[in-house]
Protein backbone atom coordinates (compact mmCIF):
# COMPACT_ATOMS: atom_id res chain seq x y z
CA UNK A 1 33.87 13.50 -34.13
CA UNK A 2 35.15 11.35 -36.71
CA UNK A 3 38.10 14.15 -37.94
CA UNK A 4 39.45 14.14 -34.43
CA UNK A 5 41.22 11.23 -35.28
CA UNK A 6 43.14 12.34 -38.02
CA UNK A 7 44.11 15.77 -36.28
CA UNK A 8 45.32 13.72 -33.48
CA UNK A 9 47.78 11.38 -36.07
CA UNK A 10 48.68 14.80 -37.95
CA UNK A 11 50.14 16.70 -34.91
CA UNK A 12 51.39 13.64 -33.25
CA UNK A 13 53.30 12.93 -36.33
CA UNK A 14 53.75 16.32 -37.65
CA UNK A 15 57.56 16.75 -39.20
CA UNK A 16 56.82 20.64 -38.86
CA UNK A 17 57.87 20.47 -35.04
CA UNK A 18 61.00 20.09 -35.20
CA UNK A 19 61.16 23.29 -37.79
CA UNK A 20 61.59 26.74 -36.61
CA UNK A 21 58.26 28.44 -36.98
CA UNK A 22 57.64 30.89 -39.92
CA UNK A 23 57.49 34.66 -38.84
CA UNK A 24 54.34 35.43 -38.04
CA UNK A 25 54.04 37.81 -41.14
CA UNK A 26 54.30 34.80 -43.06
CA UNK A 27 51.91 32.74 -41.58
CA UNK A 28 49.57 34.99 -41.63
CA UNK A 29 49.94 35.57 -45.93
CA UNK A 30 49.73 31.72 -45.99
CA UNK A 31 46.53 31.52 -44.14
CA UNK A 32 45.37 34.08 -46.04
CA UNK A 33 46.09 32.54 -49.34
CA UNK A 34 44.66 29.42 -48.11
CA UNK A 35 41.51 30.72 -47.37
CA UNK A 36 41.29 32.74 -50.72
CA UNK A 37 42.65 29.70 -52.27
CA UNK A 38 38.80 28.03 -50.65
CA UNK A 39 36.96 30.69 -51.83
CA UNK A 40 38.29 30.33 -55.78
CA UNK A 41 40.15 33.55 -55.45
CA UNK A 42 43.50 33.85 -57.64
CA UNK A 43 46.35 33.66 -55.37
CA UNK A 44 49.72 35.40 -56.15
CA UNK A 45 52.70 32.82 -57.24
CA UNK A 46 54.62 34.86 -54.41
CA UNK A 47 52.23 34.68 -51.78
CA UNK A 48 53.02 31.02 -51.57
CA UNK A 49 57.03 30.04 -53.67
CA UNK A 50 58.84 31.46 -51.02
CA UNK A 51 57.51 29.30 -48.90
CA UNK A 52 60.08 25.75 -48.18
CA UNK A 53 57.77 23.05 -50.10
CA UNK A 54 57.44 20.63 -46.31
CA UNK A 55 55.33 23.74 -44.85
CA UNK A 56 53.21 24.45 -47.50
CA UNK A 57 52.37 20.44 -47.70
CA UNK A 58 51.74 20.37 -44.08
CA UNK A 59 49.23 23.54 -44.25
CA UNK A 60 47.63 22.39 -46.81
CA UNK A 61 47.05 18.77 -45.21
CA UNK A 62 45.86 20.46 -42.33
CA UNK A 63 43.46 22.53 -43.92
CA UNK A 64 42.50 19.10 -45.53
CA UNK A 65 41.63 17.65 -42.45
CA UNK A 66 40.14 20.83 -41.21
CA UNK A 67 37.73 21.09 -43.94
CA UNK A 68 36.77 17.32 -43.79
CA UNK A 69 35.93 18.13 -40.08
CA UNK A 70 33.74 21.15 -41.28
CA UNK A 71 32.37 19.03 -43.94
CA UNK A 72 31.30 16.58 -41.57
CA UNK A 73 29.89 18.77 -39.09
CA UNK A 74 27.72 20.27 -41.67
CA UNK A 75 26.54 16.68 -42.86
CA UNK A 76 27.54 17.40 -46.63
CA UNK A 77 30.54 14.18 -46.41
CA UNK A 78 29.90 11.71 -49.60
CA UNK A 79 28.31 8.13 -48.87
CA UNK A 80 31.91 7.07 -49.86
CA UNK A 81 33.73 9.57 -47.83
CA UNK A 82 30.95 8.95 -44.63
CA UNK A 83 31.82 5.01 -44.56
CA UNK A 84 35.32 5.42 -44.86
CA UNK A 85 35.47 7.71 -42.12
CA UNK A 86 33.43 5.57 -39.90
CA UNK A 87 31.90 7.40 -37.17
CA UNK A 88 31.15 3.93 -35.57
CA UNK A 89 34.66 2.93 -35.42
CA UNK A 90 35.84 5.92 -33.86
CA UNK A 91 37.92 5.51 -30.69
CA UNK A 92 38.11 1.58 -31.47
CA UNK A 93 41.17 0.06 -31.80
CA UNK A 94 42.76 -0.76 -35.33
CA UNK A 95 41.79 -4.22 -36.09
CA UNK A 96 39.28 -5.04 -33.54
CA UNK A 97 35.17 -5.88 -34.27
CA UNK A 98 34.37 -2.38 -35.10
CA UNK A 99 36.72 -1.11 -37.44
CA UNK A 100 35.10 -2.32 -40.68
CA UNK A 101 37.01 -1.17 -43.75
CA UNK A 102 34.23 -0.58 -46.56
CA UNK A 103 34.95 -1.59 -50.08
CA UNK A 104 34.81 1.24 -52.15
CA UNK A 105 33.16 -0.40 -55.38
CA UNK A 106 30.37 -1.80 -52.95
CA UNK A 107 28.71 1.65 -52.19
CA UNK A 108 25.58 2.09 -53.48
CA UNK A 109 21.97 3.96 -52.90
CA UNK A 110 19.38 0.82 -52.52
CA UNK A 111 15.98 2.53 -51.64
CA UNK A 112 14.50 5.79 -50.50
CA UNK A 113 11.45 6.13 -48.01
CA UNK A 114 9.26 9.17 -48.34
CA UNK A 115 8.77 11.26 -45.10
CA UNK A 116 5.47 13.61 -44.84
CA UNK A 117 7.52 17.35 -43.90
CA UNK A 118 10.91 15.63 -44.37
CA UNK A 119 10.81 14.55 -48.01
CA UNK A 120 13.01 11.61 -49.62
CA UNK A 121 15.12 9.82 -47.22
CA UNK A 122 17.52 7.49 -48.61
CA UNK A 123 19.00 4.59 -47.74
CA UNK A 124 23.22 3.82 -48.42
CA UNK A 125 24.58 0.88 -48.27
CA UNK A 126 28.04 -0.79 -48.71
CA UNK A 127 30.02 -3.75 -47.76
CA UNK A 128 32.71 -3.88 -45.70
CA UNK A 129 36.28 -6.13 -46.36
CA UNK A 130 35.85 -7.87 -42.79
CA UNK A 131 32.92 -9.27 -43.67
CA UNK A 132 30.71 -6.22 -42.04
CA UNK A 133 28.17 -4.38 -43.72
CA UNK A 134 27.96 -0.09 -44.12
CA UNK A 135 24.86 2.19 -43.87
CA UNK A 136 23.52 5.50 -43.50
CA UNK A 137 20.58 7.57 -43.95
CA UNK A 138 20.83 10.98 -46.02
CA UNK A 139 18.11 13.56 -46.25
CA UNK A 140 17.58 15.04 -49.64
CA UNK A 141 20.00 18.53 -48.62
CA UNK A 142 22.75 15.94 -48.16
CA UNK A 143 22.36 16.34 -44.12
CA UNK A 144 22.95 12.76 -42.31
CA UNK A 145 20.50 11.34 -40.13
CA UNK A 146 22.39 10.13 -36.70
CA UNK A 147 24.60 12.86 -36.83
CA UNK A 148 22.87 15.27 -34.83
CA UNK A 149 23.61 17.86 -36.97
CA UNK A 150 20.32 18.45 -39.19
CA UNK A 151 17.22 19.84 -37.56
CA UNK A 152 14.70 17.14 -38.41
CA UNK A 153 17.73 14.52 -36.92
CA UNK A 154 15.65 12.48 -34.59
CA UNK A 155 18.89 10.56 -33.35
CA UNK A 156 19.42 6.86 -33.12
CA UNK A 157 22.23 4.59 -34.79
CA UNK A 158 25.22 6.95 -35.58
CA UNK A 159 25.94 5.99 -39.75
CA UNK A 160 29.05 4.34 -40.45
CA UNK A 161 30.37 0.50 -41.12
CA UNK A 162 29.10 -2.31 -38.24
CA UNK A 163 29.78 -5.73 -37.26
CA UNK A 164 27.28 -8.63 -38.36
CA UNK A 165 25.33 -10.39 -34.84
CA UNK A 166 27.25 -13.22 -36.00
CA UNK A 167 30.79 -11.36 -35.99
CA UNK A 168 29.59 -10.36 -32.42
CA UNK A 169 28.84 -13.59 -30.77
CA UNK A 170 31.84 -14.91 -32.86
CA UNK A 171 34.06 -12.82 -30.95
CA UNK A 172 32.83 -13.66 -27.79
CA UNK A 173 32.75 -16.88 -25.79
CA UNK A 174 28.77 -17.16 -25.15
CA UNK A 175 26.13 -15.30 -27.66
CA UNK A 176 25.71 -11.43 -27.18
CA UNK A 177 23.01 -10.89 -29.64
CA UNK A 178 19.90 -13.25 -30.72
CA UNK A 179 20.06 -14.28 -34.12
CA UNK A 180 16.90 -13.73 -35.39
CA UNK A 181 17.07 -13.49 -39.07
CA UNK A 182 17.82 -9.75 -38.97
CA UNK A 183 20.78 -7.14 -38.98
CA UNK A 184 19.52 -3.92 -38.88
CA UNK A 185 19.86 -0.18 -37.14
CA UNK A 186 17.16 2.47 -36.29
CA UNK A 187 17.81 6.08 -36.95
CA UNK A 188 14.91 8.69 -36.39
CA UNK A 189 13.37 11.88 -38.00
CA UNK A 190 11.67 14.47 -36.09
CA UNK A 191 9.38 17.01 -37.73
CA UNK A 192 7.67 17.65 -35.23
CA UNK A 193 9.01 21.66 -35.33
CA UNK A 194 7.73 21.91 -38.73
CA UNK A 195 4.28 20.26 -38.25
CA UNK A 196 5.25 17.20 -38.72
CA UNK A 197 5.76 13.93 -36.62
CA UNK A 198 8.45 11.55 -35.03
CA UNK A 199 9.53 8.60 -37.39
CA UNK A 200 11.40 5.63 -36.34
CA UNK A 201 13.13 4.36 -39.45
CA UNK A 202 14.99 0.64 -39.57
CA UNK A 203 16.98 -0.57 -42.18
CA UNK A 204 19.54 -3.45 -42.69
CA UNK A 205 19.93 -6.99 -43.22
CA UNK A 206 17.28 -9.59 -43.84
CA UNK A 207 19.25 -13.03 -43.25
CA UNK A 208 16.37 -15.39 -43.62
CA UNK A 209 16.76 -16.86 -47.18
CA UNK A 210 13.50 -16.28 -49.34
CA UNK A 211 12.33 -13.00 -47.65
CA UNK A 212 10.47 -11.06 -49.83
CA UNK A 213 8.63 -8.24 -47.48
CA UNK A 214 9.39 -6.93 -44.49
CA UNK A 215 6.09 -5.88 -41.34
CA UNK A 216 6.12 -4.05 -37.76
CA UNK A 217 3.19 -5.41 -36.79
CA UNK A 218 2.48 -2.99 -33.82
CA UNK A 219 2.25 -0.18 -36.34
CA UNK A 220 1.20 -2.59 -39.40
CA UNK A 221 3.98 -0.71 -41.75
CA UNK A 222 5.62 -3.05 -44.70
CA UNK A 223 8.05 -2.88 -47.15
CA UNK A 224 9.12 -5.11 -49.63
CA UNK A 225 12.96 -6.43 -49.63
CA UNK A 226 15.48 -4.45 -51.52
CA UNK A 227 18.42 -7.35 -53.50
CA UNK A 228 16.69 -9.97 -52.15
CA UNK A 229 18.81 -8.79 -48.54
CA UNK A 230 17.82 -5.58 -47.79
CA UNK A 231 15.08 -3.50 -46.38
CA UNK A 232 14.08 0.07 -45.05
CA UNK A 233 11.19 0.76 -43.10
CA UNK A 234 9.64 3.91 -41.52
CA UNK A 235 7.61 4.10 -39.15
CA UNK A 236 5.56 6.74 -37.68
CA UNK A 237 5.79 7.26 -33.76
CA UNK A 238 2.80 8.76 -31.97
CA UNK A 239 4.58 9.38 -28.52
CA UNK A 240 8.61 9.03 -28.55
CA UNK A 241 8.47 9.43 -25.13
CA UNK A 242 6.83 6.28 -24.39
CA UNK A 243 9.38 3.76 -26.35
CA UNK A 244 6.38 2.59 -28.69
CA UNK A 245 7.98 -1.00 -29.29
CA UNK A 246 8.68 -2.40 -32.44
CA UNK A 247 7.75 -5.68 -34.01
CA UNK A 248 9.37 -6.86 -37.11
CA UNK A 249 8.90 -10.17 -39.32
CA UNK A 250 10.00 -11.14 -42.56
CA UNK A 251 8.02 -13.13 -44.92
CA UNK A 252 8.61 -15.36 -47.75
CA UNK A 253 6.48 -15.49 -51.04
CA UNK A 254 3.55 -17.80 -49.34
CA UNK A 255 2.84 -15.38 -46.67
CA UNK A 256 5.41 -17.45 -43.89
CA UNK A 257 7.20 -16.04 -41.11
CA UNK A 258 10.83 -16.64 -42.05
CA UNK A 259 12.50 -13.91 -39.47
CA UNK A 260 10.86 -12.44 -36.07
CA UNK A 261 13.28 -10.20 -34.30
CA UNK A 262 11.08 -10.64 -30.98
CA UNK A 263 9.52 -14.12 -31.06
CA UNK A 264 8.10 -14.08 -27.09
CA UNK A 265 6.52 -10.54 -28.07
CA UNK A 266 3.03 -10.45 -28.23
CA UNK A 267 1.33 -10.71 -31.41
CA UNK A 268 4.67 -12.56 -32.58
């Protein structure tokens, strides 16, 4: 989980250790004013001055970090707040392929897909300072798809800030991935528990210069290009358990294939 990280720094680095601890008296009036504090209750100036000013800034970064965790694991983090976390860097190494710092200004909602039993699903996006690009899909309660943590969450790509193909191959001495025109992640809803069905949804890049729509052509589903680099497409999955494939093209304004992410596929 993406707030493990920061616990980890926090007690690794934590000043408080080398402090006698606080009778336990005391720490339990400051976790009790803390969690008052959360609530919006008025605290007492004496619950908390007598306390030496290091502790109190220590509890109340931890209680920070705790409540980002709890935030997170409820799915209710910002689109800002979700890319700079980065669940998809978590665990990597500072600096290497994966941990893509977004640019704040960048963030931005560029399309929505509606799902029958699921309702608006939207699509974030954001650039990232290494030259990667951010994105996430966020039901309409504020729940993230990928997370596991909402009940129509289908699973798939976990949101957060990614490498480009080209980054990947960069990095490596022979290609990794295909480049194929596209840059994209799938992330699914399941509604199946509410009468609904299973949706595979992919979104991303369109790299091929001049695309204007975007078509699986096993389930025939389009959408037209979002910023002239963008798309998000849903599409509905009669049997998960099979692995339905997916085909997707991009085509320009004359009706061309400009982008096939399976060329030797058939129909392709």
């Amino acid at each position: 989980m993406a707030a493990e990280t920061p616990l980890r720094l926090l007690r690794a680095a934590d000043p408080a250790a080398s402090l006698e601890p606080l009778p336990g008296q005391h720490r339990a009036a400051l976790c009790d004013a803390a969690i008052r504090i959360g609530r919006g209750t008025p605290v007492a100036r004496s619950t908390v001055r007598r306390r030496p000013l290091v502790r109190v800034a220590i509890a109340a970064l931890a209680l920070a970090l705790v409540t980002a965790g709890i935030a997170w694991a409820a799915g209710a983090l910002t689109p800002l707040a979700l890319f700079q976390a980065n669940p998809e860097s978590d665990g990597s190494a500072p600096g290497s392929l994966w941990d893509q710092k977004v640019i704040a200004g960048s963030v931005k909602q560029v399309g929505s897909v509606e799902i029958p039993k699921v309702g608006p699903v939207a699509f974030w996006y954001g650039r990232a300072a290494q030259g990667g690009w951010c994105a996430g899909l966020r039901l309409q309660d504020g729940d993230w798809l990928g997370t596991g943590k909402a009940p129509l969450d289908g699973g798939g790509t976990v949101p957060g800030c990614f490498p480009t193909r080209q980054m990947i191959n960069g990095a490596s001495p022979k290609p990794v991935l295909v480049i194929n025109g596209f840059d994209y992640a799938e992330t699914d809803a399941d509604a199946r528990s509410v009468g609904g069905g299973f949706w595979r949804i992919r979104y991303g890049h369109v790299d091929a210069t001049g695309a204007v729509a975007v078509t699986d052509l096993v389930s025939r589903q389009s959408a037209p290009v979002i910023d002239g680099h963008l798309f998000l497409l849903a599409m509905r999955d009669p049997d998960p358990t099979r692995n339905t494939p997916l085909h997707l093209v991009a085509y320009d304004s004359t009706g061309k294939v400009i982008a096939d992410d399976c060329p030797n596929c058939p129909g392709g």
